[in-house]
N, C-alpha and C. Protein backbone atom coordinates (compact mmCIF):
# COMPACT_ATOMS: atom_id res chain seq x y z
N UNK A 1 74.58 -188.02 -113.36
CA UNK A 1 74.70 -186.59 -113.15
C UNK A 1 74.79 -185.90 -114.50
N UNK A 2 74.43 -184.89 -114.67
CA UNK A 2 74.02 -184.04 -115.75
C UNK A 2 74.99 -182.73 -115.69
N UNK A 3 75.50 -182.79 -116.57
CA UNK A 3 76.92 -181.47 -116.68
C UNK A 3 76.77 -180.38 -117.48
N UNK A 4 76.55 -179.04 -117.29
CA UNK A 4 77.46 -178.39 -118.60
C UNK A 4 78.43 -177.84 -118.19
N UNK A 5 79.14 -177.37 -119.41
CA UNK A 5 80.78 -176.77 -119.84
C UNK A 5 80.41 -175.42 -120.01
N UNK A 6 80.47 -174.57 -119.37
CA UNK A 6 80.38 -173.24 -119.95
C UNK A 6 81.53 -172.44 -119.95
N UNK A 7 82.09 -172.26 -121.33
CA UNK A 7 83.52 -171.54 -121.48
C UNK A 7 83.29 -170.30 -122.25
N UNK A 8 84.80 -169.24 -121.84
CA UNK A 8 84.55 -168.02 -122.53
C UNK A 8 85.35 -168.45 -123.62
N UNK A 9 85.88 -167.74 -124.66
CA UNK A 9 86.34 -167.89 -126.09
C UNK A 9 88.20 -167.98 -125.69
N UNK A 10 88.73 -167.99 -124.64
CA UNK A 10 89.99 -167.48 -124.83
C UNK A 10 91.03 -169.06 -124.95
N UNK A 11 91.82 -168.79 -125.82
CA UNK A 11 92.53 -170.26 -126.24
C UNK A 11 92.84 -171.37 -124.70
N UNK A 12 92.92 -170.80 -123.61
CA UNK A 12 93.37 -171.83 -122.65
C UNK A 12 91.88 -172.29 -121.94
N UNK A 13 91.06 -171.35 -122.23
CA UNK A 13 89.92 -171.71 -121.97
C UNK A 13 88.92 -173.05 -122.42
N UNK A 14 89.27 -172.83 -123.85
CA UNK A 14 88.64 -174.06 -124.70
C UNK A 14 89.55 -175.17 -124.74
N UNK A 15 90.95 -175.10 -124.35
CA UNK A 15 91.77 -176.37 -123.67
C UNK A 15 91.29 -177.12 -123.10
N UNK A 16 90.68 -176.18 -121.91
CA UNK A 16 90.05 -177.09 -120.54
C UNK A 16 88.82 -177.91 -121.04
N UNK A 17 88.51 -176.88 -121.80
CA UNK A 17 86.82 -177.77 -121.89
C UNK A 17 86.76 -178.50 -122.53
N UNK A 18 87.37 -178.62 -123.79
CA UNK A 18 87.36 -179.87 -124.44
C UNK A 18 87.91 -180.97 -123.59
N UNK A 19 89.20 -180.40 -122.80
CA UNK A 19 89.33 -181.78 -122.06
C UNK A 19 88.67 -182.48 -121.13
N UNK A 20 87.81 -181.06 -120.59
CA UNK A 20 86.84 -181.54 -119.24
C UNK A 20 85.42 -182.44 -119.77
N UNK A 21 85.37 -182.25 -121.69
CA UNK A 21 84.45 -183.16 -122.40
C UNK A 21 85.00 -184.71 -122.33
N UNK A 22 86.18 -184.70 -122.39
CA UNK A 22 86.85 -185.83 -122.69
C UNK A 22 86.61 -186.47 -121.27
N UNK A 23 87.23 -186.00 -120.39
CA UNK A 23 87.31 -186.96 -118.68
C UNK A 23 85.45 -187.48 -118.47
N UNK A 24 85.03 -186.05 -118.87
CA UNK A 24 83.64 -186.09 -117.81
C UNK A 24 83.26 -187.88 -118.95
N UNK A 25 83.11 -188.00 -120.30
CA UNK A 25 82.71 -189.02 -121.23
C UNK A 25 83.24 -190.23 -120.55
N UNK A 26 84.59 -189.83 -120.40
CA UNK A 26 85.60 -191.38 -119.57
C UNK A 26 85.27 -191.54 -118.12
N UNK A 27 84.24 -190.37 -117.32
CA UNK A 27 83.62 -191.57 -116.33
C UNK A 27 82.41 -191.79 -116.35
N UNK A 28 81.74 -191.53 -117.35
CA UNK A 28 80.27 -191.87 -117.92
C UNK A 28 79.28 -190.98 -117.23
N UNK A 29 79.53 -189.71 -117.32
CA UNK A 29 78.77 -188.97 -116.64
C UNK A 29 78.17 -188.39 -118.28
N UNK A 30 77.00 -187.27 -117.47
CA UNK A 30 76.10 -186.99 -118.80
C UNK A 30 76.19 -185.30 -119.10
N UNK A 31 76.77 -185.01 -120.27
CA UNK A 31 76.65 -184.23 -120.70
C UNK A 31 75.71 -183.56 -121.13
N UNK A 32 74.65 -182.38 -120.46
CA UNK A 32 73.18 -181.55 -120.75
C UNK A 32 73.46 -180.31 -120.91
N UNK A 33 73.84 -179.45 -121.67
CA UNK A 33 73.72 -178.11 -121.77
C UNK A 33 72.65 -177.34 -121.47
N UNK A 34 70.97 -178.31 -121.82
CA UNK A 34 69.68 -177.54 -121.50
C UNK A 34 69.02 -177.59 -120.02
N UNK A 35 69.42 -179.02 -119.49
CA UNK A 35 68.86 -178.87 -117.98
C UNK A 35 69.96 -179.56 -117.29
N UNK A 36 70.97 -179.11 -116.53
CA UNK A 36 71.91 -179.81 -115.77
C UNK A 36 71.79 -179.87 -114.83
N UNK A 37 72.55 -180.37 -114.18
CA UNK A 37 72.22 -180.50 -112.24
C UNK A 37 73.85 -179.53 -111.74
N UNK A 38 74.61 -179.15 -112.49
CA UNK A 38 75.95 -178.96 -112.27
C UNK A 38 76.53 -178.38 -114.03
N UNK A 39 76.97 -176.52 -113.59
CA UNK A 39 77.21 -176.07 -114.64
C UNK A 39 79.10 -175.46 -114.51
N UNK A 40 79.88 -176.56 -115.22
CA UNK A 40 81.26 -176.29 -114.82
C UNK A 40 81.57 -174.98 -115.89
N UNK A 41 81.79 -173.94 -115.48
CA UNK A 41 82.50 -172.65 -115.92
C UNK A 41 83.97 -172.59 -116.20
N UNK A 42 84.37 -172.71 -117.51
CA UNK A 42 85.52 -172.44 -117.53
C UNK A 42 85.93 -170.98 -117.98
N UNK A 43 86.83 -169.82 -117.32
CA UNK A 43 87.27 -168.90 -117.76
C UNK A 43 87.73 -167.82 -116.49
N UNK A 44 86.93 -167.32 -115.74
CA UNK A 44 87.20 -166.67 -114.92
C UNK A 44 85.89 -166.05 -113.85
N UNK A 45 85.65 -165.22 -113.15
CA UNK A 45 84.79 -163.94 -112.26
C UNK A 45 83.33 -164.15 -113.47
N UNK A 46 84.35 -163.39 -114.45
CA UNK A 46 82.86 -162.62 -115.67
C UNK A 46 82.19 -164.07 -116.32
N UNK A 47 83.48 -165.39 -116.25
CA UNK A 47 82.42 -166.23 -117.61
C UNK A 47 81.36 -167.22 -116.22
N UNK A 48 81.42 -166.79 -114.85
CA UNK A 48 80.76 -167.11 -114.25
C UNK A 48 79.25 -166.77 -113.68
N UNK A 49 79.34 -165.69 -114.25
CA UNK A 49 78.35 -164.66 -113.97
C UNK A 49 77.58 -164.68 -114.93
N UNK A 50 78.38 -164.47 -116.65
CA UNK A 50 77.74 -164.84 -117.75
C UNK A 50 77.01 -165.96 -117.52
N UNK A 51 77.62 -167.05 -116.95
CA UNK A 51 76.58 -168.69 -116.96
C UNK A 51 75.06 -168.23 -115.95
N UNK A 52 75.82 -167.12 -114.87
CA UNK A 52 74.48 -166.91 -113.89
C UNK A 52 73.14 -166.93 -115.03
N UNK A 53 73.31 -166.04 -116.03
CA UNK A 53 72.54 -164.93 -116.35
C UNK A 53 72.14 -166.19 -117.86
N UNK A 54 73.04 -167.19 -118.12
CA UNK A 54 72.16 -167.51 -119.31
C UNK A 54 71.42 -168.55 -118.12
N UNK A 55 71.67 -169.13 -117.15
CA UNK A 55 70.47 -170.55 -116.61
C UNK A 55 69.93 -169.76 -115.50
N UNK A 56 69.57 -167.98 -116.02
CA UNK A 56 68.60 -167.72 -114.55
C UNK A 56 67.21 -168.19 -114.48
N UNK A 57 66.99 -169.13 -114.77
CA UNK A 57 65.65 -169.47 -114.81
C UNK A 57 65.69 -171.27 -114.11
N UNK A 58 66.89 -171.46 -114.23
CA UNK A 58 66.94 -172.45 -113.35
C UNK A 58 68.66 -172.50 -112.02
N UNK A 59 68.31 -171.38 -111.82
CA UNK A 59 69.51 -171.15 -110.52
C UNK A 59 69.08 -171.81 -109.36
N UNK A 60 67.68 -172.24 -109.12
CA UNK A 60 67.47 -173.06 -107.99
C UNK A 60 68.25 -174.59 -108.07
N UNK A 61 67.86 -174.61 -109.42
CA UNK A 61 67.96 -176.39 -109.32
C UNK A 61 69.49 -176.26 -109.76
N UNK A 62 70.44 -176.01 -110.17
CA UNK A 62 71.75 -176.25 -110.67
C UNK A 62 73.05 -175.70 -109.63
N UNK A 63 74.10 -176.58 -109.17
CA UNK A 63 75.26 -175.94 -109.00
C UNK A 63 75.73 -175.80 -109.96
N UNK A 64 76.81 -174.47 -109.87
CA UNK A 64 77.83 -174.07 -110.30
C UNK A 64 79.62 -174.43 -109.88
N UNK A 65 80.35 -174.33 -110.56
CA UNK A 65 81.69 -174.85 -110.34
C UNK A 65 82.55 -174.37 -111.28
N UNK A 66 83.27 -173.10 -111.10
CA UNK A 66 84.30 -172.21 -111.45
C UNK A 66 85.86 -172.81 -111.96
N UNK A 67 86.33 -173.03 -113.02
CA UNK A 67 87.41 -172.92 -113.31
C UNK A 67 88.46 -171.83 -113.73
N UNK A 68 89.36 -171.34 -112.72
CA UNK A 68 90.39 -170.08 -113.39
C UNK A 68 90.86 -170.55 -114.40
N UNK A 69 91.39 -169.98 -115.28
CA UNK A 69 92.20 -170.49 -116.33
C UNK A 69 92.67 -168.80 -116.73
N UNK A 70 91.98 -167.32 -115.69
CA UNK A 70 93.36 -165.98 -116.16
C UNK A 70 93.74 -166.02 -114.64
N UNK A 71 94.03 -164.59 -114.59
CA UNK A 71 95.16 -164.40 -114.05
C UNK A 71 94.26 -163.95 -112.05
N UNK A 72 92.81 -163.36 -112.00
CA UNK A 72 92.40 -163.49 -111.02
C UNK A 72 91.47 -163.95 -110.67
N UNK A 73 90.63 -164.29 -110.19
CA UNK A 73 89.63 -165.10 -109.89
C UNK A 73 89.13 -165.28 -108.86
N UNK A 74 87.90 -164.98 -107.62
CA UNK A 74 87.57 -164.49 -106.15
C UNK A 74 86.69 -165.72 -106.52
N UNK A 75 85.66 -166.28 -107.41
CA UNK A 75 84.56 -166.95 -107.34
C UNK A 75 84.88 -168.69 -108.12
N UNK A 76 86.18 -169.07 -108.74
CA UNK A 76 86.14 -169.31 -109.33
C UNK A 76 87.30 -170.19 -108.55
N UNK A 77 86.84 -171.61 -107.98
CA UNK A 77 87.51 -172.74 -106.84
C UNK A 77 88.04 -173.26 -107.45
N UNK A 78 88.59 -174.10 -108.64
CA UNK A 78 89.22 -174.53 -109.46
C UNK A 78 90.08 -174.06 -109.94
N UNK A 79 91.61 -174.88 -110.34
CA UNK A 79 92.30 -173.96 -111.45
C UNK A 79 92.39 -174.89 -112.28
N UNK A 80 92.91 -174.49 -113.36
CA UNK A 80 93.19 -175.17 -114.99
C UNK A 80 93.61 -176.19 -114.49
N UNK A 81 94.79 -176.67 -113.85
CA UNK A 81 95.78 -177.83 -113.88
C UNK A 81 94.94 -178.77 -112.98
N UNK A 82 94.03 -178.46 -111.82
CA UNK A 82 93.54 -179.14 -111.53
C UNK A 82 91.64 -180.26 -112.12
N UNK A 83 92.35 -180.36 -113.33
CA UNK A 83 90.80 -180.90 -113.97
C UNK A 83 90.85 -182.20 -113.56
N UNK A 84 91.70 -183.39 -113.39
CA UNK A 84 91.67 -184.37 -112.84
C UNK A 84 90.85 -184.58 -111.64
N UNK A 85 91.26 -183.82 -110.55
CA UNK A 85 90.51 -183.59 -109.46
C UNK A 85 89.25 -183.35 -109.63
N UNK A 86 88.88 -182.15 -110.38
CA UNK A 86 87.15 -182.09 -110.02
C UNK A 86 87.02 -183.20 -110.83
N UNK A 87 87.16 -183.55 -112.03
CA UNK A 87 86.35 -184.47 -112.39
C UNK A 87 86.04 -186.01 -111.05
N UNK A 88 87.12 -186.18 -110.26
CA UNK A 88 86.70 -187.05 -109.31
C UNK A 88 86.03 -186.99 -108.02
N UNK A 89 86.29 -185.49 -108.36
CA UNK A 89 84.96 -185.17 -107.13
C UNK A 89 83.79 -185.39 -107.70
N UNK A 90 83.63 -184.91 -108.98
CA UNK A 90 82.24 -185.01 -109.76
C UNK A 90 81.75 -186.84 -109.68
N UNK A 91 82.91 -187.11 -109.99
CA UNK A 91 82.50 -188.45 -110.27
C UNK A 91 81.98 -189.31 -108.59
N UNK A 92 82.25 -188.92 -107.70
CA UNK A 92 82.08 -188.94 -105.92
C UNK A 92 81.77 -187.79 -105.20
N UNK A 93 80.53 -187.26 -106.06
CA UNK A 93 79.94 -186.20 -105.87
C UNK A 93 79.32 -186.25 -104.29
N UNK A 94 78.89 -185.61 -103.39
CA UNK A 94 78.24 -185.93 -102.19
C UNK A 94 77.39 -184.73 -102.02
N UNK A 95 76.97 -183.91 -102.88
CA UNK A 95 75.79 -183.09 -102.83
C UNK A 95 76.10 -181.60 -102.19
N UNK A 96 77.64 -181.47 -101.62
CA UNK A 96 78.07 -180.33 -101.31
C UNK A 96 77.83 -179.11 -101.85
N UNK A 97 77.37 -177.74 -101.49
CA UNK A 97 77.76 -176.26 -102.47
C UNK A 97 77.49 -175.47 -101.45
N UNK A 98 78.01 -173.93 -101.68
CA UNK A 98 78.44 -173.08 -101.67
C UNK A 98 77.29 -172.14 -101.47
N UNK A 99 76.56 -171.02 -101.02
CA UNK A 99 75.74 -170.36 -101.89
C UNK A 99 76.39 -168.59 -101.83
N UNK A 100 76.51 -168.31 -103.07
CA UNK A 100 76.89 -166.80 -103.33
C UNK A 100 75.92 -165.78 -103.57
N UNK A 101 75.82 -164.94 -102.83
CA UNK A 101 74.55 -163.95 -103.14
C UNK A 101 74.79 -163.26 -104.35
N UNK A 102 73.00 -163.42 -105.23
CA UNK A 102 73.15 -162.62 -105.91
C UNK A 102 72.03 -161.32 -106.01
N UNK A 103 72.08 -160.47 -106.45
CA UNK A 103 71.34 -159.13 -106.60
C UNK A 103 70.38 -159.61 -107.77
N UNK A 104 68.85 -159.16 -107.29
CA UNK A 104 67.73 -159.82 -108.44
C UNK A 104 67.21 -158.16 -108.26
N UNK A 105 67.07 -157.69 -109.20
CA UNK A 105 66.37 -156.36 -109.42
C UNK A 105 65.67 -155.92 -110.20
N UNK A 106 64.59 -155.25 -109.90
CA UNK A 106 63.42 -154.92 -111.42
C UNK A 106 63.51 -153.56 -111.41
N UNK A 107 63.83 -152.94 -112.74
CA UNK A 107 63.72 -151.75 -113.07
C UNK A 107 62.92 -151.00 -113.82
N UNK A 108 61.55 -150.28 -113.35
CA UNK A 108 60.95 -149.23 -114.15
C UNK A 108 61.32 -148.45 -114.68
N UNK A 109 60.75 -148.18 -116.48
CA UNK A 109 61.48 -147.28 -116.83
C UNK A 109 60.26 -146.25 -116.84
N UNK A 110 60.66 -145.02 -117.71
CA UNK A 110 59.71 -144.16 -117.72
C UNK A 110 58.19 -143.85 -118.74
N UNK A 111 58.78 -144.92 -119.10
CA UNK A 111 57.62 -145.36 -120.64
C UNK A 111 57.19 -146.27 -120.08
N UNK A 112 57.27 -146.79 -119.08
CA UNK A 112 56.44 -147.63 -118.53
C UNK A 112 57.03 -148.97 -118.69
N UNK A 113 57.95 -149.43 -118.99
CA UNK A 113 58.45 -150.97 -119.65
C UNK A 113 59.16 -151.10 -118.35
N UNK A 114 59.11 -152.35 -117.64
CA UNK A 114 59.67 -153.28 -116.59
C UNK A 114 60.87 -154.37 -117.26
N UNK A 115 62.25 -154.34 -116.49
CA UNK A 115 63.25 -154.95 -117.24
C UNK A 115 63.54 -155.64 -115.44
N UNK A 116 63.86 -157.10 -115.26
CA UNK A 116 64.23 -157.70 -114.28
C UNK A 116 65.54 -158.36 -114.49
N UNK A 117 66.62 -157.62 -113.50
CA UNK A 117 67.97 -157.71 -114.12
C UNK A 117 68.66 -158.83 -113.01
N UNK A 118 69.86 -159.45 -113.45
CA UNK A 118 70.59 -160.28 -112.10
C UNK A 118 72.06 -159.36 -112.08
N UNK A 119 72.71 -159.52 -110.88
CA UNK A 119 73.69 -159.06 -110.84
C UNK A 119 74.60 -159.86 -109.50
């Protein structure tokens, strides 16, 4: 299985992920930032959305998997303390997900330039 870590900058944030580098290595799973099958988000709502928007070009092929680590979080199934756990779900993965709608929109402008946005 093919992983990335996608974290926002905030100190408890990069806790997780370095540690979630460390577990995911200790059960020999594969770390891919460019084509993953499974993109673990650490931070909150926004650093999940951010991940939407950098792998929109491959949102078909990849789950996603939310870690809270502030204070609210609606999209984001994980919390900090529990990294043990996903990593053993990851590691006894069974192909499970979720799907969250998202808003795909193209906007004309008046000069004529086309911008195709996610939301």
């Amino acid at each position: 299985m093919k992983i990335a870590i996608f974290s926002n900058d905030g100190p408890s944030s990069r806790k997780v992920a370095e540690a979630l580098k460390a577990k995911i290595a200790a059960e020999h799973l594969t770390i891919d930032d460019d084509h993953p099958e499974i993109v673990i988000t650490v931070g909150g709502d926004g650093t999940l959305l951010t991940a939407f928007h950098h792998y929109q070009d491959q949102l078909a092929s990849i789950r996603f998997v939310g870690i809270h680590t502030g204070h609210l979080g609606f999209y984001t199934d994980w919390r900090d303390y529990e990294v043990d756990q996903l990593i053993d779900s990851l590691a006894n993965d069974n192909g499970q997900s979720v799907t969250y709608p998202l808003l795909d929109i193209g906007v004309e402008y008046d000069n004529g330039a086309y911008e195709k946005l996610l939301a």
